[in-house]
Protein backbone atom coordinates (compact mmCIF):
# COMPACT_ATOMS: atom_id res chain seq x y z
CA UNK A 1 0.00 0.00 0.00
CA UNK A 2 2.73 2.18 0.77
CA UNK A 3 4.73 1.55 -2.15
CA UNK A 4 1.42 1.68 -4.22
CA UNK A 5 1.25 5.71 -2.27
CA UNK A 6 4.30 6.60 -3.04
CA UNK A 7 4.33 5.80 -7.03
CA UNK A 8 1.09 7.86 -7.22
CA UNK A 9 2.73 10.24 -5.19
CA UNK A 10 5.74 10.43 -7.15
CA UNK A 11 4.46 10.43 -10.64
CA UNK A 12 1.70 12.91 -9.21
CA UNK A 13 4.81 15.31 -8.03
CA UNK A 14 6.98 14.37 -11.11
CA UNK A 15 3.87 15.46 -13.19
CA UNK A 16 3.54 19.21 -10.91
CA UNK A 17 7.53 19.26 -11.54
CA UNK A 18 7.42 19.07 -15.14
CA UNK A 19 4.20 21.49 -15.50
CA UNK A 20 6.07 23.75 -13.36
CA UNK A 21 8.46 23.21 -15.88
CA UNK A 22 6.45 23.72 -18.78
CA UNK A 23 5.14 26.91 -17.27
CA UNK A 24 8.82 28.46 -16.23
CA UNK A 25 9.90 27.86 -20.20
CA UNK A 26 8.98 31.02 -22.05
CA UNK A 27 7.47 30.82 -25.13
CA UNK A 28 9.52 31.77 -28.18
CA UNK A 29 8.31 33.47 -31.36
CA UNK A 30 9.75 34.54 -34.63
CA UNK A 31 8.98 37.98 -35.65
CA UNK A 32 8.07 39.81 -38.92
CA UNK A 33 11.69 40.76 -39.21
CA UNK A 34 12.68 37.17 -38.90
CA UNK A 35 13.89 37.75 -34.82
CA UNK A 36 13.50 35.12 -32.66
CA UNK A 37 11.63 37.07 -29.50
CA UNK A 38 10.79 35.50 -26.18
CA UNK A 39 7.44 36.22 -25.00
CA UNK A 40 6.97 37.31 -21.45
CA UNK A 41 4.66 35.13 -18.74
CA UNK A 42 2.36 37.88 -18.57
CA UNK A 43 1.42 41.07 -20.34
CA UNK A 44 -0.79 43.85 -18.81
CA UNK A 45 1.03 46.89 -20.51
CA UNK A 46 1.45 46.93 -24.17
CA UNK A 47 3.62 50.07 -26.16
CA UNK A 48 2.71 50.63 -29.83
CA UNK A 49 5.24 51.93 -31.69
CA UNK A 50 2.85 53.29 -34.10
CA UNK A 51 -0.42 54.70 -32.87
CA UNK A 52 -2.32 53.44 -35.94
CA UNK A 53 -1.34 49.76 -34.69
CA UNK A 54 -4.42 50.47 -32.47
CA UNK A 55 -6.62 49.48 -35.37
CA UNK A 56 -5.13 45.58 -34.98
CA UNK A 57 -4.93 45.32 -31.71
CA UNK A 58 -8.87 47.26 -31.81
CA UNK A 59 -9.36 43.59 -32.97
CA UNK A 60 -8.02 41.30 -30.00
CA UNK A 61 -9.50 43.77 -27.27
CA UNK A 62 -13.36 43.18 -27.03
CA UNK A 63 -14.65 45.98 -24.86
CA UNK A 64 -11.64 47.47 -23.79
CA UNK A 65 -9.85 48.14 -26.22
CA UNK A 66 -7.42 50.99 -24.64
CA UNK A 67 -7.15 49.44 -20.91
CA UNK A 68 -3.71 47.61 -21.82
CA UNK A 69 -2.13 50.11 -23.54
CA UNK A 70 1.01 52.08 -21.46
CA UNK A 71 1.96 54.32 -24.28
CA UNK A 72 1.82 54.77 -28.07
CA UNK A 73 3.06 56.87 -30.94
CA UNK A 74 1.22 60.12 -31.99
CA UNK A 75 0.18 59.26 -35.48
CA UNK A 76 -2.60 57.63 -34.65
CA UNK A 77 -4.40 60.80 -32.54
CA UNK A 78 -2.74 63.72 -35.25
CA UNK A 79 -3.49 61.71 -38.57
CA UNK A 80 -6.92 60.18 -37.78
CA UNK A 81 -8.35 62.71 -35.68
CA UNK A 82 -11.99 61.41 -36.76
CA UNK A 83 -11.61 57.65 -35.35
CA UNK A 84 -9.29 58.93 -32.43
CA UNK A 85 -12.23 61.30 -31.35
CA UNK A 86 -14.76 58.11 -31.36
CA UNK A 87 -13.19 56.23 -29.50
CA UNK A 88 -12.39 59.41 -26.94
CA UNK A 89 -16.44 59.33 -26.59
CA UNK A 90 -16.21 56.42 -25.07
CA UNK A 91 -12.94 56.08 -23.37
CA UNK A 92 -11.84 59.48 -22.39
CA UNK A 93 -9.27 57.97 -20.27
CA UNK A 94 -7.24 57.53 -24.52
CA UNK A 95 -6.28 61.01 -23.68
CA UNK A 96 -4.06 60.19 -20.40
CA UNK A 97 -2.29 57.08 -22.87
CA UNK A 98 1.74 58.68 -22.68
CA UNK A 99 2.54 59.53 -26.30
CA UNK A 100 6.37 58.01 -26.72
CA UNK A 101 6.52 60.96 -29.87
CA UNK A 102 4.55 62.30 -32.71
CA UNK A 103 4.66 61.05 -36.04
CA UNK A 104 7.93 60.38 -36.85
CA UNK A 105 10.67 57.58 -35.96
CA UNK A 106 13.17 60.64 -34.98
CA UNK A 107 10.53 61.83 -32.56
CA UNK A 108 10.64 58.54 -30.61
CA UNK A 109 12.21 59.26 -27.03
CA UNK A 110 13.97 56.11 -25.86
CA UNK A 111 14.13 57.36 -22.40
CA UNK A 112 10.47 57.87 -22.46
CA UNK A 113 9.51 54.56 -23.53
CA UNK A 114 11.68 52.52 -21.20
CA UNK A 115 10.01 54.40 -18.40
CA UNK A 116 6.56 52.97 -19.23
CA UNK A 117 8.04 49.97 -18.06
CA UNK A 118 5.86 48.48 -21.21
CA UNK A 119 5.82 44.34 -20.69
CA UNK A 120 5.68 44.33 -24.51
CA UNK A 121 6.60 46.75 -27.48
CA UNK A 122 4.92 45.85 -31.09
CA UNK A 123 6.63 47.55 -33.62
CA UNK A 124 6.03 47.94 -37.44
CA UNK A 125 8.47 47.00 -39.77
CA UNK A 126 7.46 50.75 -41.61
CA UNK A 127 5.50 53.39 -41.10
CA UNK A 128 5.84 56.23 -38.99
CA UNK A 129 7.21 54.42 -35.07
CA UNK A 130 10.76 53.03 -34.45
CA UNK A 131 12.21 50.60 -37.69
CA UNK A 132 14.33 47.84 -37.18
CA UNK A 133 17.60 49.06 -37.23
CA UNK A 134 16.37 51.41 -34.84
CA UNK A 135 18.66 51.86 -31.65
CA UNK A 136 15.62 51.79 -29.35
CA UNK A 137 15.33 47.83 -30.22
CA UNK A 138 18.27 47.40 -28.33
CA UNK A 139 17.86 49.73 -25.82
CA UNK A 140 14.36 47.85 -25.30
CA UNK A 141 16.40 45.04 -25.23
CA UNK A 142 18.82 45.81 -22.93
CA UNK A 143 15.76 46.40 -20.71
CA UNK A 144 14.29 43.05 -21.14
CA UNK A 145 11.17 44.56 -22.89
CA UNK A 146 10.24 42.38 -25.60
CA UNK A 147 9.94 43.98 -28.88
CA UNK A 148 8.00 42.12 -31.83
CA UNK A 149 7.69 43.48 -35.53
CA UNK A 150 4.64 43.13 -37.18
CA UNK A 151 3.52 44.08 -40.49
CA UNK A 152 0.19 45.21 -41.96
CA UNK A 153 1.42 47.62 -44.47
CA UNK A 154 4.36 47.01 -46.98
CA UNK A 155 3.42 43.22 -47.72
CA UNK A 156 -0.52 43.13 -46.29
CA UNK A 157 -2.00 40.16 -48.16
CA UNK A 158 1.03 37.93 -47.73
CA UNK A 159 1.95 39.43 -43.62
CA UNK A 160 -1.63 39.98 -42.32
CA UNK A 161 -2.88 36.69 -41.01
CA UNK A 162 0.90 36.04 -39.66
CA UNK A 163 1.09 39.20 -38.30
CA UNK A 164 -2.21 38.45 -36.32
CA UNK A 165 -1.23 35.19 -35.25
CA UNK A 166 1.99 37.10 -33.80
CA UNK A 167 0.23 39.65 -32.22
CA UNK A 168 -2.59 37.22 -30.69
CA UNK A 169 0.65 34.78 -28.79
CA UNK A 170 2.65 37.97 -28.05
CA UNK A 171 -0.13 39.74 -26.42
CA UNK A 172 -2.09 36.58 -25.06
CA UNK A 173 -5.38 36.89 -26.90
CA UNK A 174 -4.88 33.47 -29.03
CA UNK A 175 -8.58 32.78 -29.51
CA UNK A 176 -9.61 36.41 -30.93
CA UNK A 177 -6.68 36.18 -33.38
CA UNK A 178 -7.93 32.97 -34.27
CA UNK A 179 -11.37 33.71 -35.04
CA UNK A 180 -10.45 37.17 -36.44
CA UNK A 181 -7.97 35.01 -38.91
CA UNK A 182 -10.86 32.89 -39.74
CA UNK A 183 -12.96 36.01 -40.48
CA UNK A 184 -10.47 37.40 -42.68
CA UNK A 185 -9.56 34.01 -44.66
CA UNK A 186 -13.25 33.69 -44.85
CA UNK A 187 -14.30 36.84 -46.75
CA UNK A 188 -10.97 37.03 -48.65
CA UNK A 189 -11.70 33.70 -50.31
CA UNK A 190 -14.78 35.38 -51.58
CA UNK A 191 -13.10 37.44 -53.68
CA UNK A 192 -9.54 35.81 -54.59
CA UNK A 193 -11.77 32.29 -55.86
CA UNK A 194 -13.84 34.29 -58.59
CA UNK A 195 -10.30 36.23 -59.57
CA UNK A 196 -8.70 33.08 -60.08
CA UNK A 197 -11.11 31.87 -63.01
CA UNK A 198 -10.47 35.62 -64.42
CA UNK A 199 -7.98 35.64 -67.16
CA UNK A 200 -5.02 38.56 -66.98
CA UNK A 201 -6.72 39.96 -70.12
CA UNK A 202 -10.18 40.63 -68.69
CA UNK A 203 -8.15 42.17 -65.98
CA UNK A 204 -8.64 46.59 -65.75
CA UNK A 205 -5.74 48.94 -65.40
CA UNK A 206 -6.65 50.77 -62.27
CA UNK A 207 -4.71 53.91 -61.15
CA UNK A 208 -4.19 54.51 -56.97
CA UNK A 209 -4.01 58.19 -56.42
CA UNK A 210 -3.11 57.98 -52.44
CA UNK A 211 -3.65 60.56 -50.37
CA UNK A 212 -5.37 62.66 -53.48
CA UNK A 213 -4.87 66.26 -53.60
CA UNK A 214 -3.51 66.27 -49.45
CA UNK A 215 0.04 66.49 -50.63
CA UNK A 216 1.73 68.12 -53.50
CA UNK A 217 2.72 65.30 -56.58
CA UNK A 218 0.84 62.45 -57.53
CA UNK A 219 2.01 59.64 -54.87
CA UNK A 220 0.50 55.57 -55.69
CA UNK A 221 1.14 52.28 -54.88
CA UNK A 222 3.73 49.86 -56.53
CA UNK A 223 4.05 46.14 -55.83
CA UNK A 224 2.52 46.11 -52.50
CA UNK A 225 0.56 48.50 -50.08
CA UNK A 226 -3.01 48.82 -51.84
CA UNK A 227 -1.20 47.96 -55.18
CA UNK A 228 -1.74 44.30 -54.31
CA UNK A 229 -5.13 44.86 -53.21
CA UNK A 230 -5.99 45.71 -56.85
CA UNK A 231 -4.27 42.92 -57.99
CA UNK A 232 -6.22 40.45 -55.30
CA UNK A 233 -9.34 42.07 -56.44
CA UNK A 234 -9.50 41.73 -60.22
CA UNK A 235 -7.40 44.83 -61.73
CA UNK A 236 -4.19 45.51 -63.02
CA UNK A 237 -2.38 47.78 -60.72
CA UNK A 238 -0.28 50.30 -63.15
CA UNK A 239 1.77 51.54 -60.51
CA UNK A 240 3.91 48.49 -60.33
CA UNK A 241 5.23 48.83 -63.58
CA UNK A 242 6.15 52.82 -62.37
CA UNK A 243 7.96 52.08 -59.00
CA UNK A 244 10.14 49.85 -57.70
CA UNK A 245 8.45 50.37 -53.82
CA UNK A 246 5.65 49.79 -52.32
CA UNK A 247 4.73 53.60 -52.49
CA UNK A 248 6.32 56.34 -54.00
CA UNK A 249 5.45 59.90 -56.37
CA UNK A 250 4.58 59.19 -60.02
CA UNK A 251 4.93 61.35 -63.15
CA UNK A 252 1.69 62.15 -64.11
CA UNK A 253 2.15 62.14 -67.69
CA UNK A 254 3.38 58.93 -67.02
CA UNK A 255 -0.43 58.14 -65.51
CA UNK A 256 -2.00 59.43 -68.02
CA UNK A 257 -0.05 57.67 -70.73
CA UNK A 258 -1.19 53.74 -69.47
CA UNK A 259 -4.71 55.13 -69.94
CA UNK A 260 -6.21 53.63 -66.94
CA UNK A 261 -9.58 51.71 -67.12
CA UNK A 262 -10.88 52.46 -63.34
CA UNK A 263 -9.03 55.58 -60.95
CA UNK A 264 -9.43 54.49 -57.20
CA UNK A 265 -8.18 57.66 -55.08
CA UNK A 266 -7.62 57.79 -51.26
CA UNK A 267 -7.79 60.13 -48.35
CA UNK A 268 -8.90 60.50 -44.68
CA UNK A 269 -9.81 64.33 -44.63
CA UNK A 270 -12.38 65.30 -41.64
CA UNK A 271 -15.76 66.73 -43.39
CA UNK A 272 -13.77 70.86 -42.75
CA UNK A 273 -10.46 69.52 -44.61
CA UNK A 274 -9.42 71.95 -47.02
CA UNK A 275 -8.02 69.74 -49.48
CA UNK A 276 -8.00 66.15 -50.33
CA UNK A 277 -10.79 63.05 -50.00
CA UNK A 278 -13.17 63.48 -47.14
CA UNK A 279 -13.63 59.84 -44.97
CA UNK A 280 -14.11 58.65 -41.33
CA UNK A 281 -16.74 58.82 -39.14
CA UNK A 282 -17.98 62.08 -39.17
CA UNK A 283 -18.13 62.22 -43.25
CA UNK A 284 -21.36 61.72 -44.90
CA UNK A 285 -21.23 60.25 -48.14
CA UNK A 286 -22.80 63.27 -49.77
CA UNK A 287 -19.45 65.12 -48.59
CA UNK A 288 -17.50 61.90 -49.48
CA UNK A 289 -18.74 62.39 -53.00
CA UNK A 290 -17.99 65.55 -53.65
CA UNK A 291 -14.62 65.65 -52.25
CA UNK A 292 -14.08 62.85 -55.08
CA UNK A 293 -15.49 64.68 -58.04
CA UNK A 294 -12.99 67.67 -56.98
CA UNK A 295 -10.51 65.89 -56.19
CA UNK A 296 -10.53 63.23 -59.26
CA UNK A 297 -10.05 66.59 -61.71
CA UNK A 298 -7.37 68.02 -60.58
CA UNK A 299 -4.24 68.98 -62.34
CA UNK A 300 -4.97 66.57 -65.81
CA UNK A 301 -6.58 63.77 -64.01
CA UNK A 302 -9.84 64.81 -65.19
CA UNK A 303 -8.19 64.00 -68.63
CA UNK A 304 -8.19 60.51 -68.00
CA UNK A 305 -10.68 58.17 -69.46
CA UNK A 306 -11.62 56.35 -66.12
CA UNK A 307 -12.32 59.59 -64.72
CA UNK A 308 -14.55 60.55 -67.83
CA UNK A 309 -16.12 57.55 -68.28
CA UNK A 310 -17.74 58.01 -64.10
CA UNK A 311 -15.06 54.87 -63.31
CA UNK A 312 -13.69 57.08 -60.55
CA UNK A 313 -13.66 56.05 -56.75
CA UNK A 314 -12.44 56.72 -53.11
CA UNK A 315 -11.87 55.44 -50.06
CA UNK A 316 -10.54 55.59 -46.44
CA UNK A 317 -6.88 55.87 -46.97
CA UNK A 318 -5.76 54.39 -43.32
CA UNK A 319 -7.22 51.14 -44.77
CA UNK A 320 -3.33 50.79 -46.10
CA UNK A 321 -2.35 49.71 -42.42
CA UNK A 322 -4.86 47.85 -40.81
CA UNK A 323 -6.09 44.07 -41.41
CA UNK A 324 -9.71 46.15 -42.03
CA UNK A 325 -8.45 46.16 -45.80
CA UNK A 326 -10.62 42.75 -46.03
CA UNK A 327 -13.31 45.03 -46.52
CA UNK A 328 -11.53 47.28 -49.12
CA UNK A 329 -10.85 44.28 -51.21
CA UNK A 330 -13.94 43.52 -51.26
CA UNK A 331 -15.41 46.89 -52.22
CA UNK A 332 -12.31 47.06 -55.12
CA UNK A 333 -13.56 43.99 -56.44
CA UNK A 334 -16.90 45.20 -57.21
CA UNK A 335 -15.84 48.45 -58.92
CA UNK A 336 -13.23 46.06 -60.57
CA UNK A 337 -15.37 43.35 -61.78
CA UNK A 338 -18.70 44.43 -61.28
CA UNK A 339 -20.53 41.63 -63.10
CA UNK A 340 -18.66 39.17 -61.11
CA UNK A 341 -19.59 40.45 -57.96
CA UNK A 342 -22.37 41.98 -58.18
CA UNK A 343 -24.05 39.70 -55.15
CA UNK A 344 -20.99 40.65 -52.76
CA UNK A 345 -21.70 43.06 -49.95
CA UNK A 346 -19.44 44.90 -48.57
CA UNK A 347 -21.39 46.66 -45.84
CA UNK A 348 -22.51 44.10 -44.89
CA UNK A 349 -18.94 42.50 -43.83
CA UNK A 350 -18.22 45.70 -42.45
CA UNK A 351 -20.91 45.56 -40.41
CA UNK A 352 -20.08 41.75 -39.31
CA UNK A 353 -16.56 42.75 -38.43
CA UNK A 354 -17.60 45.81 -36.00
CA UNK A 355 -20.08 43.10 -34.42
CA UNK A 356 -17.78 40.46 -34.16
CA UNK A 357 -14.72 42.16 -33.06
CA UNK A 358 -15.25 45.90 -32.45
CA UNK A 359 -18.09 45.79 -30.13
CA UNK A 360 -16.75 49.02 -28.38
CA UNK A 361 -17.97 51.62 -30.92
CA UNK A 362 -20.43 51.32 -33.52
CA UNK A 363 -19.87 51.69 -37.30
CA UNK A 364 -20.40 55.22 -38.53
CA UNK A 365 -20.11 57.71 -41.53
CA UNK A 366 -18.15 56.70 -44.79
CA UNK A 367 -15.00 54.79 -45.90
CA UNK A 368 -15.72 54.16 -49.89
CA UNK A 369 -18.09 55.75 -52.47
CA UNK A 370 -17.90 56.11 -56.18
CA UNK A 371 -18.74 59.35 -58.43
CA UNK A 372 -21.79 58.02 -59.37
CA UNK A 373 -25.10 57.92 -57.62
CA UNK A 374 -24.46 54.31 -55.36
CA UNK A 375 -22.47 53.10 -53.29
C-alpha cells in the first residue's frame, strides 16, 4: 500500500515538476523581421510603436480596447483625428495614454519609452514608429522589454494573417486572433476564388491616387501597399510597372499615358479639410462624394478616361495599415469586376466585423463611395 502511495505520489509530483516546468519555459516566437523574441509570462502593458497599430490590436481587445495600452506613438491621434475622437467618446481615459513621440521615428524618445516599463513593445516594420535598425530595439532590449515586428502595411495580403497570429501569442489573446484570422480568410476567399477563373486579359488597369490632392505630386502604390489589393481584387495595378516600392510619387504624364480603365483615389480628410478626399466617421457620403469629383479633376486627371467615363472612386486611406483592408478588397472587387460580384456586400462584412470584433464603438459615416449615384 505504501509503495502503491508513493508511485502515485511520485508520478503525481513528477507530473507538478514538469508542468512547473512547462510553465517556467517562455514561449519563443519569430517575428516579422525574422527575430527570434521570447514572450513574457504575462502582459498587462502593451507600447505601440505606431499609434495606428491600435486598429489591430482594436481587434483582439473586445470591450476594452485601450485598458492595456502604457503608451503609443502620436500618429494615430494627429493623422486620424476622426476615429481617435470616437473612440475618446467612449474612453476618455485615450487622452491620459503617454505619447512616446509624434509622427515620426526621430521623434521617438527612448528614455520615455523605457520608463513605461511596457511588458511588450509591437513595432512595425514601416510606417511612422521606431524601424528595425532602430537603436531603441536594443535599448528595449537591454531592458528586457520584448519587442516584436509586425507588419500590416508594406506586404498586407502575404503578412496579415501572420502578423495576427503574432500579435494574438505575443499579447495573449490566441482565440480572438484565431477567429479574427478565420474572419479574414473567410471573406478574402470570396473574392480571390472568382479572380482566379479571371484571365489577366479581362483584368482593368486601375490607377491609386493615395492621399489625393492632401500632398503636392501624384504619390501611388507599386508592388505592395493597396497595389496588391488591386491585384487580389481583379485589376491591373499600373503603378507596379512605375515604382520599384511599395509607395512612392509618379509622373503624371506617365499616368495618363497607361490610360487607366478604373481611378481608385484615397484620403482620410475630416468633413472641414481643405483639401483632399473626405472619410471617417464624421463624413457623410454626400461630402464623401464631392470631395471625389474635386478631387478626381485636378491637375490633368480629369483628362483621363476612367475619370470621364464616371469609373472614378475613393476610399478611407488608413485602410493601407490595418487588417480592415478585407473590406476594401472587397469593395475594389466590385468596382473592378462588377458583373462578377455583383451579389458581394461589402457593408454588410463591415458591419459583421464591427459586431464580431469591435463591439466598443459602432460603425459610422463613410470609408468608400464612387462618383456616381451608389455606393
Amino acid at each position: 500500500m505504501v509503495q502503491r502511495w508513493l508511485k502515485h505520489t511520485g508520478i503525481a509530483l513528477a507530473c507538478a515538476m514538469g508542468l512547473v516546468a512547462v510553465q517556467a519555459h517562455a514561449l519563443t516566437v519569430t517575428d516579422l523581421a525574422g527575430r527570434k523574441v521570447e514572450l513574457p509570462k504575462k502582459v498587462d502593458r502593451i507600447l505601440l510603436g505606431e499609434g495606428r497599430l491600435f486598429y489591430s490590436l482594436a481587434l483582439l481587445e473586445g470591450d476594452k480596447p485601450v485598458a492595456r495600452i502604457a503608451g503609443w506613438q502620436g500618429d494615430f491621434r494627429q493623422l486620424d483625428p476622426q476615429t481617435y475622437g470616437q473612440y475618446r467618446a467612449k474612453f476618455p481615459e485615450i487622452d491620459k495614454i503617454p505619447l512616446i513621440g509624434k509622427t515620426s521615428e526621430a521623434s521617438v524618445s527612448g528614455e520615455k519609452v523605457v520608463s513605461l516599463r511596457p511588458d511588450i513593445a509591437v513595432f512595425s516594420l514601416a510606417g511612422h514608429g521606431p524601424s528595425v535598425h532602430n537603436p531603441l530595439v536594443k535599448q528595449l532590449e537591454a531592458a528586457k522589454i520584448p519587442v516584436i515586428f509586425v507588419d500590416f502595411r508594406l506586404k498586407p495580403m502575404e503578412n496579415t494573417v501572420t502578423s495576427m497570429r503574432l500579435m494574438g501569442k505575443a499579447l495573449q489573446r490566441e482565440a480572438q486572433a484565431e477567429k479574427f484570422i478565420r474572419f479574414y480568410e473567410q471573406n478574402m476567399k470570396l473574392v480571390t476564388d472568382t479572380v482566379k477563373t479571371i484571365p489577366a486579359a479581362q483584368r482593368p488597369k486601375a490607377f491609386l491616387d493615395l492621399r489625393a490632392g492632401a500632398m503636392d505630386g501624384i504619390y501611388t502604390a507599386g508592388k505592395g501597399s493597396l497595389g496588391e489589393m488591386v491585384e487580389a481584387a481583379g485589376g491591373s495595378n499600373i503603378g507596379s510597372g512605375l515604382l520599384s516600392t511599395e509607395i512612392g510619387e509618379v509622373n503624371l504624364e506617365k499616368v495618363i499615358a497607361t490610360n487607366p480603365a478604373v481611378y481608385i483615389a484615397t484620403g482620410a480628410g475630416t468633413p472641414d479639410a481643405k483639401l483632399g478626399l473626405k472619410f471617417g466617421p464624421d463624413v457623410s457620403a454626400d461630402v464623401a462624394r464631392a470631395a471625389l469629383k474635386a478631387t478626381s479633376t485636378r491637375a490633368q486627371l480629369g483628362a483621363l478616361g476612367a475619370v470621364r467615363n464616371g469609373k472614378s472612386y475613393g476610399a478611407w486611406h488608413h485602410f493601407y495599415n490595418t487588417p480592415y483592408h478585407v473590406v476594401l478588397v472587397q469593395q475594389f472587387a466590385k468596382w473592378l469586376q462588377p458583373a462578377a460580384f455583383a451579389k458581394l456586400d461589402p457593408q454588410a462584412t463591415w458591419a459583421a466585423m464591427y459586431k464580431d470584433f469591435l463591439p466598443a464603438v459602432t460603425p459610422q459615416g463613410t470609408y468608400w463611395v464612387d462618383a456616381g449615384d451608389g455606393r
